[in-house]
N, C-alpha and C. Protein backbone atom coordinates (compact mmCIF):
# COMPACT_ATOMS: atom_id res chain seq x y z
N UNK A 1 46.78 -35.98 53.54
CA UNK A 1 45.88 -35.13 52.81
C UNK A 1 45.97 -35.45 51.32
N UNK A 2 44.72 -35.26 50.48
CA UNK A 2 44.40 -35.41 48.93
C UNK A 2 44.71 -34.53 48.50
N UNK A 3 45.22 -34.59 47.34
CA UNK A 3 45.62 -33.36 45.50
C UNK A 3 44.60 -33.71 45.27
N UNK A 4 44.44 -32.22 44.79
CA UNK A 4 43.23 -32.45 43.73
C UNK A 4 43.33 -31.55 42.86
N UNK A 5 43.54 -32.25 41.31
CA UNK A 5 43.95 -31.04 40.39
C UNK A 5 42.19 -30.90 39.47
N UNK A 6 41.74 -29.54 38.93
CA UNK A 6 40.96 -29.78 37.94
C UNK A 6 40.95 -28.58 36.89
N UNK A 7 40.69 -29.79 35.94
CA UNK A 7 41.48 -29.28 34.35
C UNK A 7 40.29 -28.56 33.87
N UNK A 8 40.18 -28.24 32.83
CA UNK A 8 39.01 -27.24 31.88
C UNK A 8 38.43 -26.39 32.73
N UNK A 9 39.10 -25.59 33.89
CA UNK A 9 37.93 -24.59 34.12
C UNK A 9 37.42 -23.76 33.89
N UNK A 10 36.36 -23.13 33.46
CA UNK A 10 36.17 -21.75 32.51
C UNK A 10 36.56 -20.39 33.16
N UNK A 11 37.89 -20.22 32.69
CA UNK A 11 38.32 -18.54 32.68
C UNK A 11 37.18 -17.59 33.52
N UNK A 12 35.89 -17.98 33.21
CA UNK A 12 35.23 -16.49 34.66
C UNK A 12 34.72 -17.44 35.68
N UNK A 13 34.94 -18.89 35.75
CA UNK A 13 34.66 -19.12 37.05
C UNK A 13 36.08 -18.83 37.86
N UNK A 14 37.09 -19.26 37.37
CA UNK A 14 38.34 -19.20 37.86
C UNK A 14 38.54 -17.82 38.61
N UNK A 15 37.96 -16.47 37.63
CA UNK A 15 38.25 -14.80 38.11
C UNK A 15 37.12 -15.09 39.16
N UNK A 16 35.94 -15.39 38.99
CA UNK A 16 34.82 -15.11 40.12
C UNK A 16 35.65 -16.04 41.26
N UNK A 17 36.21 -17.02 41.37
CA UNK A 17 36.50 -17.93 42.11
C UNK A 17 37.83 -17.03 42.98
N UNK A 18 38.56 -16.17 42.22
CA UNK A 18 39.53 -15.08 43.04
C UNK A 18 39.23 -14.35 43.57
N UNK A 19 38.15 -13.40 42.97
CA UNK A 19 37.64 -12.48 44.10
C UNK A 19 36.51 -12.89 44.73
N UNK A 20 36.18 -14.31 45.10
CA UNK A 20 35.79 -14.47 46.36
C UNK A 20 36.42 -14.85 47.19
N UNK A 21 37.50 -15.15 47.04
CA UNK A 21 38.78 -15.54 47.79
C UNK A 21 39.53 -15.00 48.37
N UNK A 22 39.32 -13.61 47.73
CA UNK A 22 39.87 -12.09 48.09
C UNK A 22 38.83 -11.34 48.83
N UNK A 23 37.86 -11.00 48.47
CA UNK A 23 36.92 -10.85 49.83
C UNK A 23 36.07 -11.59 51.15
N UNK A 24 37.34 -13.16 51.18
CA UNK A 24 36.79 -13.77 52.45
C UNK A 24 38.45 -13.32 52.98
N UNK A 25 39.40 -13.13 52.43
CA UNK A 25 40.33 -12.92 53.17
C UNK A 25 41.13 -14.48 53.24
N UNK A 26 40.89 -14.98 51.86
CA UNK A 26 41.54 -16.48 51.65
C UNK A 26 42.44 -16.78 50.40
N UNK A 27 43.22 -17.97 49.99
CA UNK A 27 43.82 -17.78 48.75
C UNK A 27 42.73 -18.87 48.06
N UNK A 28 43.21 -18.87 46.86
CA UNK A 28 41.38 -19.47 45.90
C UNK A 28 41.79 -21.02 46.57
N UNK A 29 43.31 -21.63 47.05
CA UNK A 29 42.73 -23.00 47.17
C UNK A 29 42.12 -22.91 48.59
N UNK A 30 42.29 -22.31 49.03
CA UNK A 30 41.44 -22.07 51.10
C UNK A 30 40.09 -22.01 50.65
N UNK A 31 39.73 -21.40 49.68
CA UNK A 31 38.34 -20.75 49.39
C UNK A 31 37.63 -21.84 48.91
N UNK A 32 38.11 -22.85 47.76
CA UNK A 32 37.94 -24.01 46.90
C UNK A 32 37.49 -25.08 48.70
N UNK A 33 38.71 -25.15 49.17
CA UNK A 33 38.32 -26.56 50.52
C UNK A 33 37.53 -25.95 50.91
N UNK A 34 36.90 -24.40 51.78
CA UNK A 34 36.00 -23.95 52.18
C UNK A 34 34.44 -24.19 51.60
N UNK A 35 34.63 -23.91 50.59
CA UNK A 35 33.65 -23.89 49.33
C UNK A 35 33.43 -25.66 49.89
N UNK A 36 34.05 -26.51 48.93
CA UNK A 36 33.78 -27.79 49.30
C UNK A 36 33.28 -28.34 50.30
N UNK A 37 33.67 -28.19 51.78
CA UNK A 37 33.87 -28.82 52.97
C UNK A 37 32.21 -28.44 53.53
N UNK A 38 31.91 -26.86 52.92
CA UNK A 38 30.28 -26.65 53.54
C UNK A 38 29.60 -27.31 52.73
N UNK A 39 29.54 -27.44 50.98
CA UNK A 39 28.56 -28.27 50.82
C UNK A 39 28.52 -29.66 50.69
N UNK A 40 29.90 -30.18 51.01
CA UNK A 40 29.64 -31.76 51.74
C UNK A 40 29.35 -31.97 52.65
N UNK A 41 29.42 -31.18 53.89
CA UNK A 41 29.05 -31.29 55.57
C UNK A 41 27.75 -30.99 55.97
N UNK A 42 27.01 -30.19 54.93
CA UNK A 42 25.25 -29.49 55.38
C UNK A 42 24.54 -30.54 54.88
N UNK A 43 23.49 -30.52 55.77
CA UNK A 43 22.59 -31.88 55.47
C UNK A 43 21.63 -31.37 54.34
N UNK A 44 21.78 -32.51 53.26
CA UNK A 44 20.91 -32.31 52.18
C UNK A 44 19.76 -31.93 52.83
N UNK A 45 18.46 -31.24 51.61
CA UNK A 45 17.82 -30.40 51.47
C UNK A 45 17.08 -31.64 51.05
N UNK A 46 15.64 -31.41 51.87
CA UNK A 46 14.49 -32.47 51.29
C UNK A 46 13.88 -32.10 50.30
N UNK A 47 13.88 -33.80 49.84
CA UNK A 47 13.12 -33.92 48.36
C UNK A 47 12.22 -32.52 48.63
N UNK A 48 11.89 -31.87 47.58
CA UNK A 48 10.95 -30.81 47.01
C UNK A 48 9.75 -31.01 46.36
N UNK A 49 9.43 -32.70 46.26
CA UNK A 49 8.31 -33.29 45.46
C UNK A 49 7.74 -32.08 44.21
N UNK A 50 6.76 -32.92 43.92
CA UNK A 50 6.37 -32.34 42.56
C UNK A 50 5.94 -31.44 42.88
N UNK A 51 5.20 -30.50 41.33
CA UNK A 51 4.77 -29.06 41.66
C UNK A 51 3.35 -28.63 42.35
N UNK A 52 2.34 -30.05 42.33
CA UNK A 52 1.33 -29.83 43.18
C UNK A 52 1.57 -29.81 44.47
N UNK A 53 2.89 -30.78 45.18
CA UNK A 53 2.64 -30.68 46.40
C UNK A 53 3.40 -29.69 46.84
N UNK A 54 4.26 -28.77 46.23
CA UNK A 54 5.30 -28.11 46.21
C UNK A 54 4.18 -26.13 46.55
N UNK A 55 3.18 -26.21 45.54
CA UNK A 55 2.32 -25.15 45.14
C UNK A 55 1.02 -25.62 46.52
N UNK A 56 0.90 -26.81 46.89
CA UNK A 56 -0.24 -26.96 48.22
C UNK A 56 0.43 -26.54 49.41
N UNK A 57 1.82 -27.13 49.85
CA UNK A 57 2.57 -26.58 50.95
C UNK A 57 2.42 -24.57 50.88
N UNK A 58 2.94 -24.26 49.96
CA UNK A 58 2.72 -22.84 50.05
C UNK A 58 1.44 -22.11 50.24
N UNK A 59 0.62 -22.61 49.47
CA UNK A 59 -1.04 -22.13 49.86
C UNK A 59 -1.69 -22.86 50.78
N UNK A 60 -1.14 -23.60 51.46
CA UNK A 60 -2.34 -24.28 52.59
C UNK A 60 -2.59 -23.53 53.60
N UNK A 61 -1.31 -22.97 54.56
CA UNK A 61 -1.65 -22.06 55.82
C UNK A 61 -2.39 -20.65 55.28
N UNK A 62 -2.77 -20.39 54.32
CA UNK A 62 -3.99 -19.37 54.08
C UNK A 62 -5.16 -19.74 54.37
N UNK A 63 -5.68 -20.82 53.90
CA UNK A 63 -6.95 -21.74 54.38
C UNK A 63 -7.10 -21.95 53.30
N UNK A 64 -8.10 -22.80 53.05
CA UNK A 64 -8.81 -23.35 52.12
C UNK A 64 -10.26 -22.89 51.25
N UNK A 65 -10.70 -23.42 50.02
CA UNK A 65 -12.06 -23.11 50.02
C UNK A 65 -12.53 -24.06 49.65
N UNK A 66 -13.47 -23.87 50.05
CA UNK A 66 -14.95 -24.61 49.87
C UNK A 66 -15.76 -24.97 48.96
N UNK A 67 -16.14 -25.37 47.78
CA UNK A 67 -17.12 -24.95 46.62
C UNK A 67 -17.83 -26.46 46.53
N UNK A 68 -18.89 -25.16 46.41
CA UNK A 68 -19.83 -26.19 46.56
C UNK A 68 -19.98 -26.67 44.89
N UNK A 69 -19.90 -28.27 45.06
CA UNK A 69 -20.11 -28.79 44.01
C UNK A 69 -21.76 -29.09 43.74
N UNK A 70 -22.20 -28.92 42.10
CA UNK A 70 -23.53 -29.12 41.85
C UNK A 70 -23.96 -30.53 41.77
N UNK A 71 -24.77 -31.15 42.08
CA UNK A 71 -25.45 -32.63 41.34
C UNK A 71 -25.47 -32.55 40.18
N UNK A 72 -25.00 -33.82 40.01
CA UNK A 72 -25.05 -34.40 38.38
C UNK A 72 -26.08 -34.70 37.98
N UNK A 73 -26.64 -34.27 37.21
CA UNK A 73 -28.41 -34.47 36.34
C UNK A 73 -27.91 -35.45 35.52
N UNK A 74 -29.12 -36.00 35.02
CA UNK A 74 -29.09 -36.96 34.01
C UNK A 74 -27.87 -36.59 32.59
N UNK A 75 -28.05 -37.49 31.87
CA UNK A 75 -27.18 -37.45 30.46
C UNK A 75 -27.62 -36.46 29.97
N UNK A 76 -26.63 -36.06 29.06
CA UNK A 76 -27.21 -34.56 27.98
C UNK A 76 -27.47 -35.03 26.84
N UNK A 77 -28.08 -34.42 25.92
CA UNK A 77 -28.65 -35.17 25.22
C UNK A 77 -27.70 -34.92 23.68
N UNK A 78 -27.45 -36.47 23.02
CA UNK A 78 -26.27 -36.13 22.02
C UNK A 78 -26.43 -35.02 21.06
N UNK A 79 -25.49 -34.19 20.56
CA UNK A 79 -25.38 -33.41 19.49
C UNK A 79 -25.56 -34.13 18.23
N UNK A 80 -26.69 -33.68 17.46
CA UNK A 80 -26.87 -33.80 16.07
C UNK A 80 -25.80 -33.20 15.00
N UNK A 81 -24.79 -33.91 14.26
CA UNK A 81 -23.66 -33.12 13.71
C UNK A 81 -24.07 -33.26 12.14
N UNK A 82 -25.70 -34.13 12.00
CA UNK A 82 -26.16 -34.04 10.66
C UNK A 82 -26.59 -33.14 9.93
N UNK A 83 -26.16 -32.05 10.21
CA UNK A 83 -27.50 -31.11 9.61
C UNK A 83 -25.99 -29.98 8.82
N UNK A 84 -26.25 -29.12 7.50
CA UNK A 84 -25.53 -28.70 6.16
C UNK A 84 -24.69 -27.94 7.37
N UNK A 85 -24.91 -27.43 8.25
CA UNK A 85 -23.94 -25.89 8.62
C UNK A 85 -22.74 -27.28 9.29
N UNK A 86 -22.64 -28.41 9.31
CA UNK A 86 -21.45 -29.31 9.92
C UNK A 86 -21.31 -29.94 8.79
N UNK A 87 -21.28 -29.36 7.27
CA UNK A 87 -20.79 -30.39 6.20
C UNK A 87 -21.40 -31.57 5.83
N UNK A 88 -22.87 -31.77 6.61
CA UNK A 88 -23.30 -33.09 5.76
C UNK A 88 -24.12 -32.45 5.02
N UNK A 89 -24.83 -33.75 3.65
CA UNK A 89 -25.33 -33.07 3.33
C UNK A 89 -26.60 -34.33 2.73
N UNK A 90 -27.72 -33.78 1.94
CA UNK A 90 -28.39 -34.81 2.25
C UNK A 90 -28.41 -36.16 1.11
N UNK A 91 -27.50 -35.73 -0.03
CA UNK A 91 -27.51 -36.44 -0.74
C UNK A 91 -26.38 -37.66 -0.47
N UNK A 92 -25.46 -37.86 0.98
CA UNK A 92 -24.85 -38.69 1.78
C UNK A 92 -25.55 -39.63 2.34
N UNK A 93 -25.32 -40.75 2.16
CA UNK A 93 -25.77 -42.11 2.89
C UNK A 93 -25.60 -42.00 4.18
């Protein structure tokens, strides 16, 4: 069997780390291999992909909607930005 010492631990993980050790009915190093041994032995957790596919998985089994998209008409016709109320003015080339 492995030692395993570890240094810097912060003072309230150490207390939180006792009384969970104390209410499984373990001493903190039983609790520490316990602790360890489940989350090396459980099978990782699948990728979670990004937040679209993450936000589609959750809303898909509601259903879907529908919208109806409009036809695209011709070009619009450009904005004139010559005229005094947009700062030109007429004595500008």
């Amino acid at each position: 069997m492995a030692t395993l010492t570890i240094r810097k631990l912060d003072d309230s993980v150490k207390s939180k780390l006792r009384v969970r050790a104390a209410e499984n009915g373990r001493s903190m190093e039983e609790e520490v291999r316990a602790i360890l041994e489940k989350s090396l032995t459980t099978a990782p957790s699948a990728p979670r992909g990004n937040m679209a596919e993450r936000i589609r998985r959750r809303f898909e089994p509601l259903g879907g909607v529908e919208l109806d998209i409009p036809p695209r008409t011709g070009d619009r016709p450009l904005v004139d930005f010559s005229g005094p109320e947009f700062g030109a003015y007429d004595d500008e080339p």
